[in-house]
PDB file of N, CA and C in Angstrom:
ATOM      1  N   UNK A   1     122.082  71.357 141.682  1.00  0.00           N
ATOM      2  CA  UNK A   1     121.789  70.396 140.634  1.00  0.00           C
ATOM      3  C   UNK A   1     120.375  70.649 140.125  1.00  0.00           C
ATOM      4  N   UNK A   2     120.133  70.502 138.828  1.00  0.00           N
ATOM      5  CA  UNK A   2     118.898  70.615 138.000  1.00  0.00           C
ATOM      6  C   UNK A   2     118.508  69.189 137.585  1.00  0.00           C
ATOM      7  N   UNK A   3     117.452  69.472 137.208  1.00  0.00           N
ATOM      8  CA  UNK A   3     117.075  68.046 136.247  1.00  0.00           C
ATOM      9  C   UNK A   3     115.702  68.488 135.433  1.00  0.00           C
ATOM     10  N   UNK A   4     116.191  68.069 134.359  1.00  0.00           N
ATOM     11  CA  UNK A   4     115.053  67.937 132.980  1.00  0.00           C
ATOM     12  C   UNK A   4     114.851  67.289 132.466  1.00  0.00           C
ATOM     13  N   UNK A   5     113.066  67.276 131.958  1.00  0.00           N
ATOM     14  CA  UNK A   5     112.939  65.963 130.872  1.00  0.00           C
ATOM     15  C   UNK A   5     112.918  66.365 129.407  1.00  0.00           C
ATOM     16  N   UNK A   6     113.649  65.933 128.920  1.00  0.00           N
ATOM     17  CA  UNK A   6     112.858  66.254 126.920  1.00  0.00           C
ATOM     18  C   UNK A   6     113.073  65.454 126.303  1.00  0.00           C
ATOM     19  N   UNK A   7     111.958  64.955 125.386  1.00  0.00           N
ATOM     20  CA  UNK A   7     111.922  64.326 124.268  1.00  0.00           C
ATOM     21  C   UNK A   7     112.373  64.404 123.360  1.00  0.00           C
ATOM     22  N   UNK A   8     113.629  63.754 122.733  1.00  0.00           N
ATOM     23  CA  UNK A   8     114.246  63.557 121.761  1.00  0.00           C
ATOM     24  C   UNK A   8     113.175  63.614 120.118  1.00  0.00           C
ATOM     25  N   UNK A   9     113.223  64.623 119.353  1.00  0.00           N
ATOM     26  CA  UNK A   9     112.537  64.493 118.499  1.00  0.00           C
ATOM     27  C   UNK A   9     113.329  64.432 117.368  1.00  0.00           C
ATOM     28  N   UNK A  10     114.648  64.230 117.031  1.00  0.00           N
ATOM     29  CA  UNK A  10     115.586  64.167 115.428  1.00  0.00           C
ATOM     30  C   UNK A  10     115.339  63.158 115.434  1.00  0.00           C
ATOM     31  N   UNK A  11     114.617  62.468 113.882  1.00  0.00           N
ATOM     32  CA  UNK A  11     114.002  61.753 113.553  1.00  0.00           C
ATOM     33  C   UNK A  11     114.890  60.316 113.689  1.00  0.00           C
ATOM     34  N   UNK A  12     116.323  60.408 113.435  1.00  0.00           N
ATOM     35  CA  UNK A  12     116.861  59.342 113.759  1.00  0.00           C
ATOM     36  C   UNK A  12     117.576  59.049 114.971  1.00  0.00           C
ATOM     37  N   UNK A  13     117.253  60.112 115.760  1.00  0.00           N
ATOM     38  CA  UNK A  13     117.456  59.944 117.329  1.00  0.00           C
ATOM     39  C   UNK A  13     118.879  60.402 117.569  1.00  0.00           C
ATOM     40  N   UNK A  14     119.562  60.058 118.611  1.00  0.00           N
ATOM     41  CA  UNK A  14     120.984  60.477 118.716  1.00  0.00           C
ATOM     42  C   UNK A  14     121.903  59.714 118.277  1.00  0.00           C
ATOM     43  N   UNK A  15     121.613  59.774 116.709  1.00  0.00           N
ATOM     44  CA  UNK A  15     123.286  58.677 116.057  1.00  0.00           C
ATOM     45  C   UNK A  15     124.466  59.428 116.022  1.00  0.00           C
ATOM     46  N   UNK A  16     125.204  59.260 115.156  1.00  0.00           N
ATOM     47  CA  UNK A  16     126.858  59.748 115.294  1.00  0.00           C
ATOM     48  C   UNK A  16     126.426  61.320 115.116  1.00  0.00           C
ATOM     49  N   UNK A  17     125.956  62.093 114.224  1.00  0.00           N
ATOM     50  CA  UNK A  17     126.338  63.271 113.889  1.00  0.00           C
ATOM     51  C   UNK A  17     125.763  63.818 115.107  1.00  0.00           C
ATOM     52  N   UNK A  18     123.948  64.150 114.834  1.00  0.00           N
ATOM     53  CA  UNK A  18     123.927  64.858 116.257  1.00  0.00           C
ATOM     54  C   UNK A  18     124.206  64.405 117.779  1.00  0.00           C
ATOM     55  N   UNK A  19     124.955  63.394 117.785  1.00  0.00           N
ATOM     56  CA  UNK A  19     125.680  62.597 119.178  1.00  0.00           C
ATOM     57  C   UNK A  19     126.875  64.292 119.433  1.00  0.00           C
ATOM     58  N   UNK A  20     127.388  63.468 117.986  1.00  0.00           N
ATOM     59  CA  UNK A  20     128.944  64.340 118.287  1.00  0.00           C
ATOM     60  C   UNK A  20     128.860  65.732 118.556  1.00  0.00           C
ATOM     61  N   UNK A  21     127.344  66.198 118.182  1.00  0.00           N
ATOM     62  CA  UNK A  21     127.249  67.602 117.466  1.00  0.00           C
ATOM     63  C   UNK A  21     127.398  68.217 119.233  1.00  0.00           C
ATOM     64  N   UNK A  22     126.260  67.250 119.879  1.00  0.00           N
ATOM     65  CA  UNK A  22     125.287  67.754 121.173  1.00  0.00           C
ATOM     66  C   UNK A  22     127.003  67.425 122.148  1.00  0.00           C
ATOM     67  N   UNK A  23     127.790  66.759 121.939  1.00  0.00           N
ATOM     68  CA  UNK A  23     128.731  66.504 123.042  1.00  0.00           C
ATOM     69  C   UNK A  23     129.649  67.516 122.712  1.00  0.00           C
ATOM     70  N   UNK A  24     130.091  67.904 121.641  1.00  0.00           N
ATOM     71  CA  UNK A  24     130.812  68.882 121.355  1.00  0.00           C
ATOM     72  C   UNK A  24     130.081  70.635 122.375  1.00  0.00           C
ATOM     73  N   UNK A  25     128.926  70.501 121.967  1.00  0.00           N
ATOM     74  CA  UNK A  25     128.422  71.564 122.641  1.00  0.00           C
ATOM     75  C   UNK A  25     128.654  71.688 124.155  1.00  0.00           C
ATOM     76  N   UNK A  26     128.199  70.681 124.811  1.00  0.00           N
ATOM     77  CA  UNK A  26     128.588  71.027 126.273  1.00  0.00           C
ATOM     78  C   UNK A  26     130.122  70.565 126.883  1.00  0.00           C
ATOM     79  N   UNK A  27     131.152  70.148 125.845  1.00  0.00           N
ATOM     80  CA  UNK A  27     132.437  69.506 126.389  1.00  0.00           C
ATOM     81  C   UNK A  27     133.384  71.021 126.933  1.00  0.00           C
ATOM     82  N   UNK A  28     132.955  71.892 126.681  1.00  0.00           N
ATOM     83  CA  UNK A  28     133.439  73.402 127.436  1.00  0.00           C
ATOM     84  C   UNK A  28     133.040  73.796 128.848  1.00  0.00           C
ATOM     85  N   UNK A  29     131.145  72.779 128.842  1.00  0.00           N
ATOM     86  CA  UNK A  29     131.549  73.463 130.722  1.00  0.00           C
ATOM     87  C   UNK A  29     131.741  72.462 131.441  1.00  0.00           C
ATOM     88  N   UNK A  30     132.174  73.393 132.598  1.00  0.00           N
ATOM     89  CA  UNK A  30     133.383  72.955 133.582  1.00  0.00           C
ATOM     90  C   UNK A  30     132.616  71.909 134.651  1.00  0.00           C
ATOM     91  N   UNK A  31     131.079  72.354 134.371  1.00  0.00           N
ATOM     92  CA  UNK A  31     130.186  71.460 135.448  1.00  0.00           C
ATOM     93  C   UNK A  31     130.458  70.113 135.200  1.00  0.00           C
ATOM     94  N   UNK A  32     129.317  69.007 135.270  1.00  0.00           N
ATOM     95  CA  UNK A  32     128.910  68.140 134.923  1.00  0.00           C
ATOM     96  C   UNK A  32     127.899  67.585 134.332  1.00  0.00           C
ATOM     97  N   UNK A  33     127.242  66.811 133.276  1.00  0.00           N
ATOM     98  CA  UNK A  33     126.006  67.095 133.137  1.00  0.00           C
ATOM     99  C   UNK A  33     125.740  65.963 132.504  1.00  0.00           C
ATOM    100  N   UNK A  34     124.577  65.013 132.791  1.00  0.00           N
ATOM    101  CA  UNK A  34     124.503  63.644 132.214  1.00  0.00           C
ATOM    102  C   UNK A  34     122.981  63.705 131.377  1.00  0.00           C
ATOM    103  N   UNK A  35     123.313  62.620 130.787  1.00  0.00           N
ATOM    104  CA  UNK A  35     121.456  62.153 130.277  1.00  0.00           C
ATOM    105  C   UNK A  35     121.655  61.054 130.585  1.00  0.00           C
ATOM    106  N   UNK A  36     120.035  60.968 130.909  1.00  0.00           N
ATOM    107  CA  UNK A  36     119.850  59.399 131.705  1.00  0.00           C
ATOM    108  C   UNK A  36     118.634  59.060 130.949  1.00  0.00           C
ATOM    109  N   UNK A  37     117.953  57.790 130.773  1.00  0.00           N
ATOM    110  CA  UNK A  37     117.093  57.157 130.186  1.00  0.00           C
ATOM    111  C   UNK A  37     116.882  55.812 131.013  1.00  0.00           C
ATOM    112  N   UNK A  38     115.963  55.647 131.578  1.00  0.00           N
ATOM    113  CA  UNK A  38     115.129  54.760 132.232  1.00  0.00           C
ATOM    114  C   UNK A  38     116.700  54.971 133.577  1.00  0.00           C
ATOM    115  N   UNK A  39     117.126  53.294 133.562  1.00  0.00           N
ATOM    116  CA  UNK A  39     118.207  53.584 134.781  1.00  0.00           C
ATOM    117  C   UNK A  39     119.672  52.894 134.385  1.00  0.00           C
ATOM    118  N   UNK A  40     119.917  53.494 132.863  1.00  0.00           N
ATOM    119  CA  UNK A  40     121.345  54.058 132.303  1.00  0.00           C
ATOM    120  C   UNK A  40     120.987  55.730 132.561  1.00  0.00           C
ATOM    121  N   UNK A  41     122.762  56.037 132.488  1.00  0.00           N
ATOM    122  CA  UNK A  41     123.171  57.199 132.309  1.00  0.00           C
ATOM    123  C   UNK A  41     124.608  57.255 131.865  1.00  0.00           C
ATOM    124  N   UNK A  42     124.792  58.503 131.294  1.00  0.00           N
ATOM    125  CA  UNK A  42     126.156  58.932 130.887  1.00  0.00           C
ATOM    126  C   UNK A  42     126.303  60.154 131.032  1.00  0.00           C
ATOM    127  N   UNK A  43     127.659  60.215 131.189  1.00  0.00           N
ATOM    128  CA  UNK A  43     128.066  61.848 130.588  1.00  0.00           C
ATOM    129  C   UNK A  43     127.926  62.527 129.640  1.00  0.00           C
ATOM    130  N   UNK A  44     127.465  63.412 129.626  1.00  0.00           N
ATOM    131  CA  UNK A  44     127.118  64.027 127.657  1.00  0.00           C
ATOM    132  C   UNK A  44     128.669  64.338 127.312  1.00  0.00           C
ATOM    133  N   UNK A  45     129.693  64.704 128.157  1.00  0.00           N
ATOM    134  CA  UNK A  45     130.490  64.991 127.633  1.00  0.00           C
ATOM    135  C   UNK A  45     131.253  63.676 126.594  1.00  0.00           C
ATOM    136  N   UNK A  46     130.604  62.629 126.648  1.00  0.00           N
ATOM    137  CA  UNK A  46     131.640  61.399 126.402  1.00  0.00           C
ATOM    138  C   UNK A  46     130.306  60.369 124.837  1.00  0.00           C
ATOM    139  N   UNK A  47     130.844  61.197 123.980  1.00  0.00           N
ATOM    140  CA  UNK A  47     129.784  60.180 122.968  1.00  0.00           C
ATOM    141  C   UNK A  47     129.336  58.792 122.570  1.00  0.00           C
ATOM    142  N   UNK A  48     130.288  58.200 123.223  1.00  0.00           N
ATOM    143  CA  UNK A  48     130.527  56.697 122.987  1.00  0.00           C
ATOM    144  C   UNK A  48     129.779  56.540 124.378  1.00  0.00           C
ATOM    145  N   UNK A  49     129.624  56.877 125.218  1.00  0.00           N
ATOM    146  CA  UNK A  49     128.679  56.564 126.340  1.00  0.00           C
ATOM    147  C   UNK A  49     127.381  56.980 125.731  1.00  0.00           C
ATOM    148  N   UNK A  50     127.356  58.253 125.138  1.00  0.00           N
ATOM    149  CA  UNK A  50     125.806  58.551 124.899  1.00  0.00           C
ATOM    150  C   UNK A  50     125.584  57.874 123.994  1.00  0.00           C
ATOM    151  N   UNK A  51     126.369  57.257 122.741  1.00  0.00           N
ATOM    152  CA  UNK A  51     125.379  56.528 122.120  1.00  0.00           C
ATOM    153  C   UNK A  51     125.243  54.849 121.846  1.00  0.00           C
ATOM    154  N   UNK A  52     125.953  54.777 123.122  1.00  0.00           N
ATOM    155  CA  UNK A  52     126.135  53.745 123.644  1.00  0.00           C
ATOM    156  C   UNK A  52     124.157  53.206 124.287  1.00  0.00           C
ATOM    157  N   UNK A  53     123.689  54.150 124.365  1.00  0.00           N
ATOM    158  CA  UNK A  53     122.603  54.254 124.970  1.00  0.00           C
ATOM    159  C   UNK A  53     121.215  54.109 124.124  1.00  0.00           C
ATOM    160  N   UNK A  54     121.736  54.128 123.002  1.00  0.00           N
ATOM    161  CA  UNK A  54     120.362  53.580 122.070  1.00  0.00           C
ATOM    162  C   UNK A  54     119.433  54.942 122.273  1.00  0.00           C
ATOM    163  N   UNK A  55     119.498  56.255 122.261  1.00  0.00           N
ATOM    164  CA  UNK A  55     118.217  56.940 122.282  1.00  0.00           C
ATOM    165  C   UNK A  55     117.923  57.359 121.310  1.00  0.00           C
ATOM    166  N   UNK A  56     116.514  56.789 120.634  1.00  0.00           N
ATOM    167  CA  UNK A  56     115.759  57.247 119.428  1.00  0.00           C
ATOM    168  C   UNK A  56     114.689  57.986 119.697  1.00  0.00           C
ATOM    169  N   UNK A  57     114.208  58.029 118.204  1.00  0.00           N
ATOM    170  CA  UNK A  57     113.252  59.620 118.067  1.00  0.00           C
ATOM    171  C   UNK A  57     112.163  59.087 118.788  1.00  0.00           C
ATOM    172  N   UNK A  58     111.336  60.017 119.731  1.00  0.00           N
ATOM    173  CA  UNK A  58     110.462  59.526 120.770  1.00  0.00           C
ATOM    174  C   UNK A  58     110.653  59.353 121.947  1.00  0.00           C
ATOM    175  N   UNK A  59     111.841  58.767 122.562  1.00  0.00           N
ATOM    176  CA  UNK A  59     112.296  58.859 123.966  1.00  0.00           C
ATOM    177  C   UNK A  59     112.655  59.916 124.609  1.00  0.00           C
ATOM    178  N   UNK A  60     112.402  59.913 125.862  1.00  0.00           N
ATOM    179  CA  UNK A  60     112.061  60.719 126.833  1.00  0.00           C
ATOM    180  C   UNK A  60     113.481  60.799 127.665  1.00  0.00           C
ATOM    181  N   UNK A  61     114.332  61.698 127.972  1.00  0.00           N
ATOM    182  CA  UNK A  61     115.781  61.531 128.680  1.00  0.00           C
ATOM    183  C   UNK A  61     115.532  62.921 129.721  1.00  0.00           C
ATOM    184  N   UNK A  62     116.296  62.259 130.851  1.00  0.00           N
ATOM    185  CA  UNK A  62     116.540  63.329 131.604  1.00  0.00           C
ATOM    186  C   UNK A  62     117.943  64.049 131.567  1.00  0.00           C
ATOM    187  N   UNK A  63     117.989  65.563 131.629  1.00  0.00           N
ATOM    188  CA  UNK A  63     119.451  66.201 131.546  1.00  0.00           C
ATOM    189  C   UNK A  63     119.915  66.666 133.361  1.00  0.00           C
ATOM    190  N   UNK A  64     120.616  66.208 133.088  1.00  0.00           N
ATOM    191  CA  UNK A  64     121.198  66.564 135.000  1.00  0.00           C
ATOM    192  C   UNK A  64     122.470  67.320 134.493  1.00  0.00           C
ATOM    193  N   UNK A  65     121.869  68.837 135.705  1.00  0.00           N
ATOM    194  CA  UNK A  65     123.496  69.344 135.286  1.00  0.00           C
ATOM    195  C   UNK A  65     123.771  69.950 136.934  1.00  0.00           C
ATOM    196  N   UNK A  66     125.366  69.848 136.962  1.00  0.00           N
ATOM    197  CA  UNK A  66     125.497  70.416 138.579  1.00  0.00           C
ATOM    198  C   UNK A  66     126.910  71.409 137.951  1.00  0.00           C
ATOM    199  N   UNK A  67     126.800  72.353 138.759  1.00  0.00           N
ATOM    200  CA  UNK A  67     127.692  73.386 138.217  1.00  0.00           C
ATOM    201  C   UNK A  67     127.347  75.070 138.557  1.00  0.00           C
ATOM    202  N   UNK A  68     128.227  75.804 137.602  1.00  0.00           N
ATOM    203  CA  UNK A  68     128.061  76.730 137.518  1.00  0.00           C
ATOM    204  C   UNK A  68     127.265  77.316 136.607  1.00  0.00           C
ATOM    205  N   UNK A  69     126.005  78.397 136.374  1.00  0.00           N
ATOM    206  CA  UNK A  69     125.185  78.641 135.668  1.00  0.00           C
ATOM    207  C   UNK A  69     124.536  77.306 135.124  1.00  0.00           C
ATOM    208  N   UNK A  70     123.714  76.081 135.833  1.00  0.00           N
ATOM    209  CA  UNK A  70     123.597  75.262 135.545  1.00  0.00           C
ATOM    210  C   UNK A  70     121.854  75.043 134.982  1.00  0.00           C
ATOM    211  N   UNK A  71     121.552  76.136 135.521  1.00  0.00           N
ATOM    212  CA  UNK A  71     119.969  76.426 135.125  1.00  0.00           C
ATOM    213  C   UNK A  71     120.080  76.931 133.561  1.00  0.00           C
ATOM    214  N   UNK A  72     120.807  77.984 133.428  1.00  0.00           N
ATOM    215  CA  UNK A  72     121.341  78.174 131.875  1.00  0.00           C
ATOM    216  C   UNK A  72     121.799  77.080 131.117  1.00  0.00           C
ATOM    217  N   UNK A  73     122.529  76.090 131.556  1.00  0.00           N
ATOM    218  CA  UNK A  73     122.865  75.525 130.669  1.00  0.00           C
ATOM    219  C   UNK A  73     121.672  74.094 130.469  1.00  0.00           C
ATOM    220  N   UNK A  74     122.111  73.641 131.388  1.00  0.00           N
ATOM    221  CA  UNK A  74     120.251  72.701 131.378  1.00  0.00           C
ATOM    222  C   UNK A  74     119.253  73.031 130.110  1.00  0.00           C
ATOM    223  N   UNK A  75     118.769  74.712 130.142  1.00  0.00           N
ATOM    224  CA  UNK A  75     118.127  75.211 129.320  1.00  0.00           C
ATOM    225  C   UNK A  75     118.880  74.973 128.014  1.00  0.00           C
ATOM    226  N   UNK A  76     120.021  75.456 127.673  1.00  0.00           N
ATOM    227  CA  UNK A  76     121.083  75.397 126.439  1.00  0.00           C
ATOM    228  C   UNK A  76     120.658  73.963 125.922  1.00  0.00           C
ATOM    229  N   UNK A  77     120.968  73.098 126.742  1.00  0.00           N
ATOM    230  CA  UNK A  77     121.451  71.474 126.458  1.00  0.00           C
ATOM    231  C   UNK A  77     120.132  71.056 125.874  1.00  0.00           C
ATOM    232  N   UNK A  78     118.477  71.429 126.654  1.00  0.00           N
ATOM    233  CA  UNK A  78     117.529  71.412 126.059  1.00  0.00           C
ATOM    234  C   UNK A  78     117.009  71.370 124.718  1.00  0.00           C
ATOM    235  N   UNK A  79     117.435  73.222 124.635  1.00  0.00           N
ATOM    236  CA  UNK A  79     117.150  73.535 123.295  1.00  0.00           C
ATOM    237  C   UNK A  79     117.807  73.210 122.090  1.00  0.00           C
ATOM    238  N   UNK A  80     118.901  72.806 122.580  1.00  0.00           N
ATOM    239  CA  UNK A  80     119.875  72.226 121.686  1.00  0.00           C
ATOM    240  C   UNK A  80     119.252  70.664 120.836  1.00  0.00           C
ATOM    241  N   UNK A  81     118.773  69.891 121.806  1.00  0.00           N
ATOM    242  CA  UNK A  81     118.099  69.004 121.927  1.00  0.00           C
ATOM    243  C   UNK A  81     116.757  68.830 120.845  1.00  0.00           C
ATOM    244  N   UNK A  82     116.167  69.839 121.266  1.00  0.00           N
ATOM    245  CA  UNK A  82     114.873  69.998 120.982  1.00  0.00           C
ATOM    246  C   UNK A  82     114.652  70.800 119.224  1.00  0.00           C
ATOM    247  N   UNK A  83     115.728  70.761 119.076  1.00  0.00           N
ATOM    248  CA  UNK A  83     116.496  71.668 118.183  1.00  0.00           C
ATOM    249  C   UNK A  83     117.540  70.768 116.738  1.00  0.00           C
ATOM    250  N   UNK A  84     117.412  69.365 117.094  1.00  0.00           N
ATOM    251  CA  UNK A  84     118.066  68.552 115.910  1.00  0.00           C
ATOM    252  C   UNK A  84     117.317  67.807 115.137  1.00  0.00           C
ATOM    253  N   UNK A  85     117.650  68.275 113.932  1.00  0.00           N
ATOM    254  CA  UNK A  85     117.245  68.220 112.698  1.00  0.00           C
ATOM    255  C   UNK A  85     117.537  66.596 112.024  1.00  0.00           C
ATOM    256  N   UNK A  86     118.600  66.780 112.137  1.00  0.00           N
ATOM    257  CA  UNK A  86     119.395  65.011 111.585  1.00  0.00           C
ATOM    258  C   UNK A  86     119.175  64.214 112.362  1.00  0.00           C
TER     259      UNK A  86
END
């Protein structure tokens, strides 16, 4: 298991599009892999949990992933992250 922190910087945080965009991305691996914020968490695979979670531009989330190539993907889920525009 890994764990990371990154700051959400898409200016309107994780609403529907980049929700769906970022769950679509990791709903292929086979691991597991959550974001957590203070002491909620969800599955990234499940959007209605993640944006169930209120995270806007500025907050700080941790990515937990347990699996296979999970250091790679951790990194993926990151940059992906770190990486939305909308």
């Amino acid at each position: 298991m890994v764990e990371y922190s990154v700051v959400v910087t898409a200016p309107s945080g994780l609403h529907t599009r980049p929700c769906a965009q970022l769950c679509n991305f990791v709903k292929n691996y086979s691991g597991k892999i959550e974001i957590i914020r203070g002491n909620k968490s969800a599955n990234l695979k499940s959007m209605f949990k993640v944006m169930s979670m209120g995270i806007k531009n500025g907050m700080e989330v941790m990515i937990r992933v347990e699996g296979d190539n999970e250091e790679e993907m951790a990194q993926s889920v990151i940059a992906f992250i770190r990486n939305i525009k909308d």
